[in-house]
N, C-alpha and C. Protein backbone atom coordinates (compact mmCIF):
# COMPACT_ATOMS: atom_id res chain seq x y z
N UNK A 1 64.02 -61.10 -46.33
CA UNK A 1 65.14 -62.02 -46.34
C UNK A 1 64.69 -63.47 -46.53
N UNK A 2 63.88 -63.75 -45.71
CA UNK A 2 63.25 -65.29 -45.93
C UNK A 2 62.98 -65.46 -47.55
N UNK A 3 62.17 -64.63 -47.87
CA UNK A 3 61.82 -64.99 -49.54
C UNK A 3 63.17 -64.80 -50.64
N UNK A 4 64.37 -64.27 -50.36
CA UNK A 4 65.05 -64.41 -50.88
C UNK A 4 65.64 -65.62 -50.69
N UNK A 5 66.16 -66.13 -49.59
CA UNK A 5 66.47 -67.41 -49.41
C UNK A 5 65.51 -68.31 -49.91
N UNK A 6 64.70 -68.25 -49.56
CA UNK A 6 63.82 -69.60 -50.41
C UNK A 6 63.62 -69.80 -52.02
N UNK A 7 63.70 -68.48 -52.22
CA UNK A 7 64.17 -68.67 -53.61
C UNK A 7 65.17 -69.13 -54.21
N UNK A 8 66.01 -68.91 -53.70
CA UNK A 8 67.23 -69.29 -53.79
C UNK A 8 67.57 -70.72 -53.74
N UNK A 9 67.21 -71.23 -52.43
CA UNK A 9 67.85 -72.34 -52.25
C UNK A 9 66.73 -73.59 -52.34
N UNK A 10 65.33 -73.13 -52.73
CA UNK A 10 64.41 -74.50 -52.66
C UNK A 10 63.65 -74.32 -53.93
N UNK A 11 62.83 -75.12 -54.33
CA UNK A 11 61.79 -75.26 -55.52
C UNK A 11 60.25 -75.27 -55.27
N UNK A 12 59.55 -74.88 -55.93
CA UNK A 12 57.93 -75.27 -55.63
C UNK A 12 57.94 -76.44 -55.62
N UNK A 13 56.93 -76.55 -54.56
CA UNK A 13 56.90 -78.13 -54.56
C UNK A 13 57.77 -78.69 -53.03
N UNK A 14 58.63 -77.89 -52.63
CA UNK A 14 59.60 -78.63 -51.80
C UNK A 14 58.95 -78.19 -50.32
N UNK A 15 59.92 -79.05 -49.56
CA UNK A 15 59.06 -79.30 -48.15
C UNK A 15 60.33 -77.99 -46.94
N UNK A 16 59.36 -77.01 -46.94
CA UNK A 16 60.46 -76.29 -45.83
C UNK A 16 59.96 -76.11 -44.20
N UNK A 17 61.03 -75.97 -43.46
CA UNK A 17 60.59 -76.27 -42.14
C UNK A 17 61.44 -74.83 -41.27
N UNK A 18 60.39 -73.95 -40.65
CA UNK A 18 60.65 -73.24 -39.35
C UNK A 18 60.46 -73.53 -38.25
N UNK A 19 61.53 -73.98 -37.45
CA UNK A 19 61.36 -74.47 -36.06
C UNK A 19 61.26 -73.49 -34.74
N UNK A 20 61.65 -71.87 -35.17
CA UNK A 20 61.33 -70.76 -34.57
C UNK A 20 60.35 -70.23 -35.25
N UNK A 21 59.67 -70.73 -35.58
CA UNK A 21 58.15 -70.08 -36.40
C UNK A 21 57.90 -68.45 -36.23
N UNK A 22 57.96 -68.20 -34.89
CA UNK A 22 57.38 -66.49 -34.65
C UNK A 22 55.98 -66.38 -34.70
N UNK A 23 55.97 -64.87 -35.38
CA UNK A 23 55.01 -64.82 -36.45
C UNK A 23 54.56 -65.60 -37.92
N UNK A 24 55.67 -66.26 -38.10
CA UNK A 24 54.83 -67.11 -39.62
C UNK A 24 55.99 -66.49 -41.00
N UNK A 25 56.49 -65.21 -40.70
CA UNK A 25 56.82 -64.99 -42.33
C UNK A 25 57.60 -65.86 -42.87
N UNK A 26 58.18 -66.56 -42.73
CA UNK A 26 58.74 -67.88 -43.29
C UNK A 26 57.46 -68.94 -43.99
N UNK A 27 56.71 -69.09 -43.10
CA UNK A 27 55.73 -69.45 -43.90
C UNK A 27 54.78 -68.87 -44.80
N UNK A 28 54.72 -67.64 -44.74
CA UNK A 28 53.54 -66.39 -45.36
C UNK A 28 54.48 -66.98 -46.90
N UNK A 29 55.92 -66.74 -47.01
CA UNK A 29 56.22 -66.72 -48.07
C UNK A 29 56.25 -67.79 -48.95
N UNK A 30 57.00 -68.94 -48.29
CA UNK A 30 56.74 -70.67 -48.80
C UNK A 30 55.18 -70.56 -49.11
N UNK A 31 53.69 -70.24 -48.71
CA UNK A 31 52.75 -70.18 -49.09
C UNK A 31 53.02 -69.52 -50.35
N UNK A 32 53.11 -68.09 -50.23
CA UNK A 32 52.65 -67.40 -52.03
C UNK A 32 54.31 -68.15 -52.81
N UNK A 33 55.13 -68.45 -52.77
CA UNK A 33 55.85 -69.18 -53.36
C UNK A 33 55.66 -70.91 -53.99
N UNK A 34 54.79 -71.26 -53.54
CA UNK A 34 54.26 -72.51 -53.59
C UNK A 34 55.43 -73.35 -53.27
N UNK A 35 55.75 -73.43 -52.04
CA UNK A 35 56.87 -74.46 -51.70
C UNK A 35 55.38 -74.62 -49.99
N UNK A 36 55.91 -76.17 -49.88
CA UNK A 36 55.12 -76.53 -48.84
C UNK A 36 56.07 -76.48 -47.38
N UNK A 37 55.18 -76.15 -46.59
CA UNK A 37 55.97 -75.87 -45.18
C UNK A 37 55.57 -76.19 -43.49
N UNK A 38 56.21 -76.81 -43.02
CA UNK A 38 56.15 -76.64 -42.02
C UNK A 38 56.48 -75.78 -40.18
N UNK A 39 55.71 -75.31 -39.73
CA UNK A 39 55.98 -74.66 -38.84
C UNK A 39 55.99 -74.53 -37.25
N UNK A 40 56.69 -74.37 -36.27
CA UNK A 40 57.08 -74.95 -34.99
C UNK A 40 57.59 -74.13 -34.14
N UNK A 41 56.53 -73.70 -33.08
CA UNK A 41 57.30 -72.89 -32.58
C UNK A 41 56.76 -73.08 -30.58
N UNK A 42 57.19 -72.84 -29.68
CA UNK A 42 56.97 -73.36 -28.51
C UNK A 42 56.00 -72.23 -28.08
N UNK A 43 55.77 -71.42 -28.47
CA UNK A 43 55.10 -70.31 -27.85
C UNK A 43 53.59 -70.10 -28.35
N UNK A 44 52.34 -71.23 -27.58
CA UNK A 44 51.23 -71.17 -28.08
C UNK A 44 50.42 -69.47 -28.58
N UNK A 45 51.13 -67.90 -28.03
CA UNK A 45 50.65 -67.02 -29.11
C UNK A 45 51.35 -67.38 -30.27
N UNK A 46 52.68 -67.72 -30.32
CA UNK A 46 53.54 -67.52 -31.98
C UNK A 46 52.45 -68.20 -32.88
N UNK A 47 51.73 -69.29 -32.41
CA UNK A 47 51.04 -70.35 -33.15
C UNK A 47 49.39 -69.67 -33.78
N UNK A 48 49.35 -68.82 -32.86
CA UNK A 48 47.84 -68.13 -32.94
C UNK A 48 47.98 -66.87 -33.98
N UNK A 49 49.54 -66.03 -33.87
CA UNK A 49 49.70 -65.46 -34.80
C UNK A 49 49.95 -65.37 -35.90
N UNK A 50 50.39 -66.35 -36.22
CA UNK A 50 51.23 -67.32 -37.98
C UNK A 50 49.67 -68.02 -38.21
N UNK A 51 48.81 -68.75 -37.75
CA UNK A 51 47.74 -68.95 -38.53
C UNK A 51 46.69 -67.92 -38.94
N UNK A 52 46.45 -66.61 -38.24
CA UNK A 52 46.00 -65.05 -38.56
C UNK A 52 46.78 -64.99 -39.49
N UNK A 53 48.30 -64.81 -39.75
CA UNK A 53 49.19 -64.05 -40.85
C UNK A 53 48.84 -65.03 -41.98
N UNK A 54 48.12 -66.31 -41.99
CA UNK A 54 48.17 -67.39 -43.08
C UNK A 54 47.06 -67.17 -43.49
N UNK A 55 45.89 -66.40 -42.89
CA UNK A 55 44.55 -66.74 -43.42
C UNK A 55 44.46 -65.83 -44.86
N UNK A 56 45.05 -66.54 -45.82
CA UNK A 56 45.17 -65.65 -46.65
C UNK A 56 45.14 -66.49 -48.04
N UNK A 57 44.21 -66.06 -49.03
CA UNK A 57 43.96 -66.92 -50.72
C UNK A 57 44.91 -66.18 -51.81
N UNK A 58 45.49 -67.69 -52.15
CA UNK A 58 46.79 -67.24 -53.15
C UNK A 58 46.77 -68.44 -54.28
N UNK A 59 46.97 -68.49 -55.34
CA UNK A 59 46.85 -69.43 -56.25
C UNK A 59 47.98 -70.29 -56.26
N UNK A 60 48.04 -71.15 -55.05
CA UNK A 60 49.31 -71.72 -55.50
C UNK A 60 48.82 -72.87 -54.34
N UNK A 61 49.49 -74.07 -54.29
CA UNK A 61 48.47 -75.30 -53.78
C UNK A 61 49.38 -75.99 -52.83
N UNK A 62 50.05 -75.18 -51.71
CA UNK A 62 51.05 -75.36 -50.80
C UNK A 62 50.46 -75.74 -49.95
N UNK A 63 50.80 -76.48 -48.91
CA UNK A 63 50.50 -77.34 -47.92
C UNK A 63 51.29 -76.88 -46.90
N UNK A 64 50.57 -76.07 -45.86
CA UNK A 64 51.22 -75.38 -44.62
C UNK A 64 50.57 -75.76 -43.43
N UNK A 65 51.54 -76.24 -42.57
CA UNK A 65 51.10 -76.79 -40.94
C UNK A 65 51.92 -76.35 -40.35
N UNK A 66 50.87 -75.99 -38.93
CA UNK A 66 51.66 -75.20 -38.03
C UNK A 66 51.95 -76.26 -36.91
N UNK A 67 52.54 -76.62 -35.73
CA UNK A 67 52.88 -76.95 -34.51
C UNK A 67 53.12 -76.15 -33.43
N UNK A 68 52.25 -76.72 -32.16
CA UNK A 68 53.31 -76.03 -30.95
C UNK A 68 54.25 -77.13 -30.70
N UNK A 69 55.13 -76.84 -30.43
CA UNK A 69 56.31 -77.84 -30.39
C UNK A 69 57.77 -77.23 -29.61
N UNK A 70 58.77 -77.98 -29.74
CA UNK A 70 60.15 -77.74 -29.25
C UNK A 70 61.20 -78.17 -30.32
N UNK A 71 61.62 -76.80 -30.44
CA UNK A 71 62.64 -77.13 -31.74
C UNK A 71 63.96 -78.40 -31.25
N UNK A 72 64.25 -78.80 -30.11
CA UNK A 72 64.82 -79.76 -29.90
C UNK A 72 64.41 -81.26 -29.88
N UNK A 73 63.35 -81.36 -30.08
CA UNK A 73 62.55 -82.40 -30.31
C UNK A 73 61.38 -82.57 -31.29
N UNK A 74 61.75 -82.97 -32.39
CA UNK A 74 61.19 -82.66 -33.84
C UNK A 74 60.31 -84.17 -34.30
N UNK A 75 59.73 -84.56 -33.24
CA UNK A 75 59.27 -85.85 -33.09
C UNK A 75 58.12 -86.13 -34.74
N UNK A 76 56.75 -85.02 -34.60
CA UNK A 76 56.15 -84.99 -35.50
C UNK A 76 57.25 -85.02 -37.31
N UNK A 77 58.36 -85.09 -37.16
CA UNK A 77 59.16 -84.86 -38.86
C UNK A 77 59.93 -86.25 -38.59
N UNK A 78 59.83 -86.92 -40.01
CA UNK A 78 60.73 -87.86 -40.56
C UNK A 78 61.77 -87.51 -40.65
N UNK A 79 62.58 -88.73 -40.44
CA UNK A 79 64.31 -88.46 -40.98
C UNK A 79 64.18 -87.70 -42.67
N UNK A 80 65.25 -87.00 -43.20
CA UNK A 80 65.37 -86.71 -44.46
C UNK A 80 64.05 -86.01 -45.08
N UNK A 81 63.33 -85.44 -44.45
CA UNK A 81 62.09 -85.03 -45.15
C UNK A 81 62.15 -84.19 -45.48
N UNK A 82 62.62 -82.92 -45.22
CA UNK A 82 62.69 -81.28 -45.14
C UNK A 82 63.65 -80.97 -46.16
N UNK A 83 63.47 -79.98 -47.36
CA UNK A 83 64.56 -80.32 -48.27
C UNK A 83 65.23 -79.18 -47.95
N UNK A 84 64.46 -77.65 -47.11
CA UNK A 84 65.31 -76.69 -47.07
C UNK A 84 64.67 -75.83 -45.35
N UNK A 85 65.68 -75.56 -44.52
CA UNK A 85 65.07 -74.91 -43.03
C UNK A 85 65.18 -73.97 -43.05
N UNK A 86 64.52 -72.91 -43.32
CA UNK A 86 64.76 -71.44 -42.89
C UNK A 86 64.71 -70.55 -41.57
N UNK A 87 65.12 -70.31 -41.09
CA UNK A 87 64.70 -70.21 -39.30
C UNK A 87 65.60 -69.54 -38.78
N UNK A 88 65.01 -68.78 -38.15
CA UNK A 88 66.10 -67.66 -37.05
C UNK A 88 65.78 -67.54 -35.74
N UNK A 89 66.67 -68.62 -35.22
CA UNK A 89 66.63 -68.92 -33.68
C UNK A 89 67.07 -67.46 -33.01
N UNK A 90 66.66 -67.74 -31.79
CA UNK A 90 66.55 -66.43 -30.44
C UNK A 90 67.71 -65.98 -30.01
N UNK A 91 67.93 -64.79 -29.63
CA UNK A 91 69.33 -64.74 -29.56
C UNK A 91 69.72 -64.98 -27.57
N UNK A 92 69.67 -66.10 -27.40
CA UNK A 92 69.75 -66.88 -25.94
C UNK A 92 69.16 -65.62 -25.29
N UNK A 93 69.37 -65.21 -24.17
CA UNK A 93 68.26 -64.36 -23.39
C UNK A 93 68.48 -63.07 -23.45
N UNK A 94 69.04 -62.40 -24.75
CA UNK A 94 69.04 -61.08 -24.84
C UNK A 94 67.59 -60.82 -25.29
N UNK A 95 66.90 -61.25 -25.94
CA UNK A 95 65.49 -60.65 -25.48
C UNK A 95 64.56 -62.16 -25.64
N UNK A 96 63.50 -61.81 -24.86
CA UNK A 96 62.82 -63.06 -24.41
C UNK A 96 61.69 -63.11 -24.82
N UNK A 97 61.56 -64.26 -25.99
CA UNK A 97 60.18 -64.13 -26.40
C UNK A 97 59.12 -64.87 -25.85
N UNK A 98 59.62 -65.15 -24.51
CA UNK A 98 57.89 -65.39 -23.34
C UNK A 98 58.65 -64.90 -22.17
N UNK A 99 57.43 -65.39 -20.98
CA UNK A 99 57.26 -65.06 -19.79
C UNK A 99 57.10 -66.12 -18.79
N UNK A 100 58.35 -67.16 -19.43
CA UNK A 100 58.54 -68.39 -18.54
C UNK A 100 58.09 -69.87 -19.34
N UNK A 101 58.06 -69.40 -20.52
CA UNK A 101 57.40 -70.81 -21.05
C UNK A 101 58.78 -72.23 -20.94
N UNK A 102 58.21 -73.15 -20.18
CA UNK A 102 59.10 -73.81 -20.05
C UNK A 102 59.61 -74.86 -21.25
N UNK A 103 61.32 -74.68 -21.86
CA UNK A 103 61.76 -75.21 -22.78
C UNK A 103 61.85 -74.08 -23.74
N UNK A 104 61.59 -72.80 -23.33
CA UNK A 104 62.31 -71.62 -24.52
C UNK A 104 63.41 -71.44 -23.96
N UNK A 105 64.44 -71.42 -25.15
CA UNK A 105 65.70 -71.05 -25.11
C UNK A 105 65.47 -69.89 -25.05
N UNK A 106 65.14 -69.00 -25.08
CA UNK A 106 65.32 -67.07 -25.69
C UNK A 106 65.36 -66.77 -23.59
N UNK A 107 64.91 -67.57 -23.03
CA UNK A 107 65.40 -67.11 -21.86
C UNK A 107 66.63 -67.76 -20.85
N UNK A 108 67.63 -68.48 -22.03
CA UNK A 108 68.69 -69.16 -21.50
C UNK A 108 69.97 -68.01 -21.80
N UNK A 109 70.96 -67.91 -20.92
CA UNK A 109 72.05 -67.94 -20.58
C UNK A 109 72.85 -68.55 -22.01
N UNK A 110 73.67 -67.51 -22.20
CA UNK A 110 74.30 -68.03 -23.68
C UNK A 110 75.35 -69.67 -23.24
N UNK A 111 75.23 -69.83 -22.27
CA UNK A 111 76.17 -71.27 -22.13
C UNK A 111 75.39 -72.34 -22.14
N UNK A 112 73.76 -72.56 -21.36
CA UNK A 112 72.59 -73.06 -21.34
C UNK A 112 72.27 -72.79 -22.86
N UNK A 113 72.17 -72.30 -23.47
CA UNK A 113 71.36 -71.94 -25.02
C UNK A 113 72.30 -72.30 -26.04
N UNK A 114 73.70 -72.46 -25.69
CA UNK A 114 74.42 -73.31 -26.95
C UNK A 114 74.11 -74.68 -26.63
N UNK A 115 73.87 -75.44 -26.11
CA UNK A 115 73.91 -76.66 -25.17
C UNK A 115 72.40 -77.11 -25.69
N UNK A 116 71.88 -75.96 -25.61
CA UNK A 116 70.61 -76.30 -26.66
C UNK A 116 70.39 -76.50 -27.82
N UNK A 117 70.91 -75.42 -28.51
CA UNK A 117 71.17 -75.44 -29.87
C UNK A 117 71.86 -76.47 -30.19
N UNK A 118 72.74 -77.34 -30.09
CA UNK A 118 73.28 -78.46 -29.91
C UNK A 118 72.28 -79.59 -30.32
N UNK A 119 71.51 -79.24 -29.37
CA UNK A 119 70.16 -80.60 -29.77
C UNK A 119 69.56 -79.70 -30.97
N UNK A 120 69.10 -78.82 -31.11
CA UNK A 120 68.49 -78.26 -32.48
C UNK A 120 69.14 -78.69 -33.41
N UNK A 121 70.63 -78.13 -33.56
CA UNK A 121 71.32 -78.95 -34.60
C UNK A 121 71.15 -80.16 -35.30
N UNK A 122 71.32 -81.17 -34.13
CA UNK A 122 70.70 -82.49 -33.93
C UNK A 122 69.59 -82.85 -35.00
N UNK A 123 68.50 -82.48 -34.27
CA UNK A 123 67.46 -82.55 -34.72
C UNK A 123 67.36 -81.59 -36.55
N UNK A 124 67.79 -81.27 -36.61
CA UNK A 124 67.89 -80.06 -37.79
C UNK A 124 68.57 -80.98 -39.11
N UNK A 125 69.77 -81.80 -38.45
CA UNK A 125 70.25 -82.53 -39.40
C UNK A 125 69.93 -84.11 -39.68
N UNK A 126 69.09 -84.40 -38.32
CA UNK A 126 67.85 -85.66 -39.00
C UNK A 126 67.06 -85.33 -39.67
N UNK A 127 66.43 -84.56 -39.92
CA UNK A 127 65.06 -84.43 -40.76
C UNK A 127 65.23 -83.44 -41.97
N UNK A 128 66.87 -83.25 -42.03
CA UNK A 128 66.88 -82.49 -43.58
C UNK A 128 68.24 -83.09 -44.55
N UNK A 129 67.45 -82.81 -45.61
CA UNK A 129 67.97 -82.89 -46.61
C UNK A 129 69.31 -81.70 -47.26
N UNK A 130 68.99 -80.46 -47.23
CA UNK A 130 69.88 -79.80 -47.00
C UNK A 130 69.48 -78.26 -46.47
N UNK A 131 69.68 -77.56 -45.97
CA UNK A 131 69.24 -76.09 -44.88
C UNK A 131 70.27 -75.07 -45.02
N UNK A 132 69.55 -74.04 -43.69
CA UNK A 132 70.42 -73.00 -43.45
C UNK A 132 69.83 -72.28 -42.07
N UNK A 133 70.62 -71.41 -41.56
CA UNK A 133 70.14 -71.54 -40.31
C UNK A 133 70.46 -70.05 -39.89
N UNK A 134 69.59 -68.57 -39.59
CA UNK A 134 70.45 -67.71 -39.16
C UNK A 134 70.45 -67.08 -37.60
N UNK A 135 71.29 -66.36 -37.60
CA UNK A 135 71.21 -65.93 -35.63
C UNK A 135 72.71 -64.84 -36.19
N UNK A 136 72.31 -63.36 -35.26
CA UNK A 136 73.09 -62.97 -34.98
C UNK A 136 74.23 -62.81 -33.82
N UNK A 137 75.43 -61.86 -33.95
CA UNK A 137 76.16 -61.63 -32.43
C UNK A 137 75.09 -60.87 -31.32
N UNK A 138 76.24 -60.99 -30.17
CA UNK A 138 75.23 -59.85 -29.22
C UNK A 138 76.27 -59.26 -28.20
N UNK A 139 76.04 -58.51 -27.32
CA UNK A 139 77.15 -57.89 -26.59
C UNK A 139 76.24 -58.24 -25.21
N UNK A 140 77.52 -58.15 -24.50
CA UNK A 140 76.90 -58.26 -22.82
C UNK A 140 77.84 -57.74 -22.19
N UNK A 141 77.70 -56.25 -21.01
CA UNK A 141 78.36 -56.22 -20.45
C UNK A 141 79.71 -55.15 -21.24
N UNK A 142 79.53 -54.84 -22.47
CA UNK A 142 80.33 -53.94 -23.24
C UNK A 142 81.30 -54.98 -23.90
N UNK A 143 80.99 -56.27 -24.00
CA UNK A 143 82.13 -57.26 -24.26
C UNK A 143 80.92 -57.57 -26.01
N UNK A 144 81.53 -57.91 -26.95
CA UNK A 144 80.98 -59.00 -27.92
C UNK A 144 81.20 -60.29 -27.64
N UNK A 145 80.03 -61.07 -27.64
CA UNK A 145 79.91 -62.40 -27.28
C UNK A 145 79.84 -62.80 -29.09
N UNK A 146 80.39 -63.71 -29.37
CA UNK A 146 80.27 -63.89 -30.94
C UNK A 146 79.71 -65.19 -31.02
N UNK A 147 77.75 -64.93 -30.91
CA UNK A 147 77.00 -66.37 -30.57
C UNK A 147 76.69 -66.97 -32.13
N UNK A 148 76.67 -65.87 -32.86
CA UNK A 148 76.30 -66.17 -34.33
C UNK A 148 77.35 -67.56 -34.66
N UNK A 149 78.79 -67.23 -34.17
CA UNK A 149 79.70 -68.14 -34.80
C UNK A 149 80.23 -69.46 -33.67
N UNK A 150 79.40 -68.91 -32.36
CA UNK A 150 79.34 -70.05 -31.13
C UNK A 150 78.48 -71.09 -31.59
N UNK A 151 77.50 -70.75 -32.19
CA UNK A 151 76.03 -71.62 -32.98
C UNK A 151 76.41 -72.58 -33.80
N UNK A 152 77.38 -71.61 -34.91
CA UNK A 152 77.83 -72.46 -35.99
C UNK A 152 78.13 -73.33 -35.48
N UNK A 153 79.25 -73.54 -34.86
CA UNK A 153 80.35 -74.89 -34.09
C UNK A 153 79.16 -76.03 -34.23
N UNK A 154 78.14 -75.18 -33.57
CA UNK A 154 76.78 -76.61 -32.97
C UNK A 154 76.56 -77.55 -34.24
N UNK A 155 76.25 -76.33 -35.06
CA UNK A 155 75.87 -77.26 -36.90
C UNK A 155 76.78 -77.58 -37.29
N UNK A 156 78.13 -77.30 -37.51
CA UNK A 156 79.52 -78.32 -38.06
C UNK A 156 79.48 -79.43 -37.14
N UNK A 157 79.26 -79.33 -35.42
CA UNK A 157 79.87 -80.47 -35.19
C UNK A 157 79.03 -81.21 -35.58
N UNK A 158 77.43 -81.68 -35.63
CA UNK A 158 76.49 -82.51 -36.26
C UNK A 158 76.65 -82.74 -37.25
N UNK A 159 77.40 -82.31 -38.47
CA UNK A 159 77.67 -83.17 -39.91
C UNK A 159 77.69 -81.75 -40.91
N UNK A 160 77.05 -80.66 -40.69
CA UNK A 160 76.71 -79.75 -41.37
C UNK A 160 78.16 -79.62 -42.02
N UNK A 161 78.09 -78.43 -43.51
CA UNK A 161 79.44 -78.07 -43.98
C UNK A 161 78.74 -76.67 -44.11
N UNK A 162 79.73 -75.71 -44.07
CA UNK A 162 79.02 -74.87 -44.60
C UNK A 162 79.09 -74.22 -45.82
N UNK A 163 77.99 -73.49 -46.03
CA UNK A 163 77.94 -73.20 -47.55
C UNK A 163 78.51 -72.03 -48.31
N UNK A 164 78.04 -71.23 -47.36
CA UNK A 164 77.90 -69.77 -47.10
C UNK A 164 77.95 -68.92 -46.04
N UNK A 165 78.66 -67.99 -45.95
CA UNK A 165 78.13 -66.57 -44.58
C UNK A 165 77.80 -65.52 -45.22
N UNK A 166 76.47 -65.36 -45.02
CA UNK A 166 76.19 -64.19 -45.25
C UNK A 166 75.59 -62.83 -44.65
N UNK A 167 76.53 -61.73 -44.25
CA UNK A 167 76.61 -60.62 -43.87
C UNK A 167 75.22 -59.61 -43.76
N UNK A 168 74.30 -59.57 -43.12
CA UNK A 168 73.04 -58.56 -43.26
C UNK A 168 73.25 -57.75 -42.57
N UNK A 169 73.06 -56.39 -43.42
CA UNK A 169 73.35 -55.24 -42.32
C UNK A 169 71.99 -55.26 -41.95
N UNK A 170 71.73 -54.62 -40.49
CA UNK A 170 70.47 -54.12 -39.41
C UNK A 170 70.30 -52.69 -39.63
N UNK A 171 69.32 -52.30 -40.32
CA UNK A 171 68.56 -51.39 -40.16
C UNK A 171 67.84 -51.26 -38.73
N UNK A 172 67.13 -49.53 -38.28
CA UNK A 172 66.14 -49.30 -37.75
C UNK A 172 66.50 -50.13 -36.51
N UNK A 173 67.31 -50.68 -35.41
CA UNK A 173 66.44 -51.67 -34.73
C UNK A 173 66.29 -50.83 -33.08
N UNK A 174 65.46 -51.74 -32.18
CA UNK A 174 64.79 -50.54 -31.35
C UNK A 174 65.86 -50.19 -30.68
N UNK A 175 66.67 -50.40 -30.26
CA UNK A 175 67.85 -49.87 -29.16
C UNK A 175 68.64 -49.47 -29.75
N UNK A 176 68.80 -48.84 -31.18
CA UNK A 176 69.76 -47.78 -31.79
C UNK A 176 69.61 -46.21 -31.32
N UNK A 177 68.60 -46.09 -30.85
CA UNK A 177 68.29 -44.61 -30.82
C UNK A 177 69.30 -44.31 -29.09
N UNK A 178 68.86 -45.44 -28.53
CA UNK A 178 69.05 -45.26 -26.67
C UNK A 178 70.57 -45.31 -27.04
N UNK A 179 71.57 -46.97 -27.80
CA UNK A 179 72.55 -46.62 -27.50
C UNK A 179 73.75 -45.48 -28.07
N UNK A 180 72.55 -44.31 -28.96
CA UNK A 180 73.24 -43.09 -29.43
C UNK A 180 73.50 -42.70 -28.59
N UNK A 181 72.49 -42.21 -27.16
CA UNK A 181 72.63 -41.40 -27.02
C UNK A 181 73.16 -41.70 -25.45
N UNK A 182 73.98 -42.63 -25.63
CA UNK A 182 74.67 -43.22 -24.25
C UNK A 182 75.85 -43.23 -24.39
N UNK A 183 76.99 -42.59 -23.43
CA UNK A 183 78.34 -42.05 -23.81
C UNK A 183 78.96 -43.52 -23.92
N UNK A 184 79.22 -44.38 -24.78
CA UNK A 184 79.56 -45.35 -24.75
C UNK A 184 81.29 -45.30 -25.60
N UNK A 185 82.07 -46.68 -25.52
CA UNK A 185 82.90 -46.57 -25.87
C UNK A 185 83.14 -47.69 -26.70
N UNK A 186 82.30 -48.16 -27.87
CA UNK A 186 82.33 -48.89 -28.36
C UNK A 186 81.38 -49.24 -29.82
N UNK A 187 81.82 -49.62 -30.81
CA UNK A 187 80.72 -49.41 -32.00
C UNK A 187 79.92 -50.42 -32.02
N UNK A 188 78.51 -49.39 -32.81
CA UNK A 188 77.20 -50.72 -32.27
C UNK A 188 77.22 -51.78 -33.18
N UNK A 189 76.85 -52.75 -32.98
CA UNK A 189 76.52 -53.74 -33.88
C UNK A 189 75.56 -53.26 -35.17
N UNK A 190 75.61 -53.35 -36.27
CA UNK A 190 74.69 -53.27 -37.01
C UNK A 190 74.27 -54.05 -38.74
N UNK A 191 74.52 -55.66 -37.75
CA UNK A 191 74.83 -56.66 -38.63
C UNK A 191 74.08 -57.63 -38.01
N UNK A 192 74.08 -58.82 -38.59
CA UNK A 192 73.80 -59.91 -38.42
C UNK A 192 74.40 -60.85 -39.26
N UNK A 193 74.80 -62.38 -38.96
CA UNK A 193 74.95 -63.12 -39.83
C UNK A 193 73.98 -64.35 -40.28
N UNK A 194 74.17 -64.46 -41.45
CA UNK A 194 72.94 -65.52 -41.97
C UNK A 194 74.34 -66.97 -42.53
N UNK A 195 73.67 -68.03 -41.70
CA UNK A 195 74.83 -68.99 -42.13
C UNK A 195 73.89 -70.03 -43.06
N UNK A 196 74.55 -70.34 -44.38
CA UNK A 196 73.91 -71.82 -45.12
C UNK A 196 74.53 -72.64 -44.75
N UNK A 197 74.15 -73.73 -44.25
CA UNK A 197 75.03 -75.20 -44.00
C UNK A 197 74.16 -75.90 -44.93
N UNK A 198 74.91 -77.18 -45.45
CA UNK A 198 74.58 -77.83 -46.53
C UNK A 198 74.64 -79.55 -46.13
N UNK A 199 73.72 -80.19 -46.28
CA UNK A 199 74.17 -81.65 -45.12
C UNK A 199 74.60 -82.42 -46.18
């Protein structure tokens, strides 16, 4: 998905920015694509694993840096610099990608983690030129919480318009098998949404 989007929406040559870094594939691809990139993520393994996934020779003369950092505070990036963001923030504390690191959202409370995203936004729409941003729904409790489109609000109210929604169905993911086989009364999710906002 990342390499389709970047194709899509940026040029070689252009400056892209993941502020949920992860593992790196956002950047693996801006590398063999020759678009230059930056990467940011709060979780000093995410940082150890995206430069392993980078150690890699490709003919193309991209300029990739990693950060540990806080996607709410984007201090190291200029206003207007970033021409395209690719990034798929956490889905607030339905699963947690540390074990207390202080200033990850992925272990906030979806009311604490919009409130965050808020400042991401923020920060998302100083330092770009124009982006996109994705996150899916999630359920809690047998209820749908609809955070994908709670998020959005965050990027319209900062200036964003949007461009696009686009619909990804979920393959394979690990808790399809468990909630088969749980007498439940309700259909599973097996989507995600990918939103373009355009500044």
């Amino acid at each position: 998905m990342p390499r389709n989007l970047i194709l899509r929406y940026s040029k070689p040559g252009d400056w892209i920015l993941d502020q949920f870094m992860g593992s790196g594939t956002t950047l693996v691809e801006a590398k063999l694509l020759n678009r230059n990139a930056v990467g940011i993520d709060i979780n000093p393994q995410s940082v150890s694993i995206s430069e392993t996934n980078l150690q890699f020779q490709c003919d193309t003369s991209s300029k990739i840096y990693i950060r540990e950092g806080n996607a709410t505070k984007l201090h190291c990036i200029k206003d207007k610099s970033i021409d395209f963001i690719c990034t798929h923030p956490p889905y607030a504390d339905i699963i947690k990608y540390s074990k207390g690191i202080s200033g990850d959202i992925s272990l906030l409370c979806v009311d604490k983690f919009l409130d965050k995203m808020n400042k991401v936004a923020a920060e998302s729409y100083r330092v770009l030129k124009k982006g996109k941003v994705m996150i899916g729904d999630v359920r809690k409790h047998g209820k749908v919480i609809p955070l994908g489109f709670r998020m959005m609000e965050c990027f319209l109210n900062v200036g964003f318009l949007n461009k696009e929604i686009i619909i990804k169905e979920q393959h394979n993911c690990r808790s399809t098998k468990y909630w088969e086989n749980q007498n439940n009364s309700f259909l599973m999710l097996a989507h995600e949404y990918i939103f373009v906002f355009q500044k």
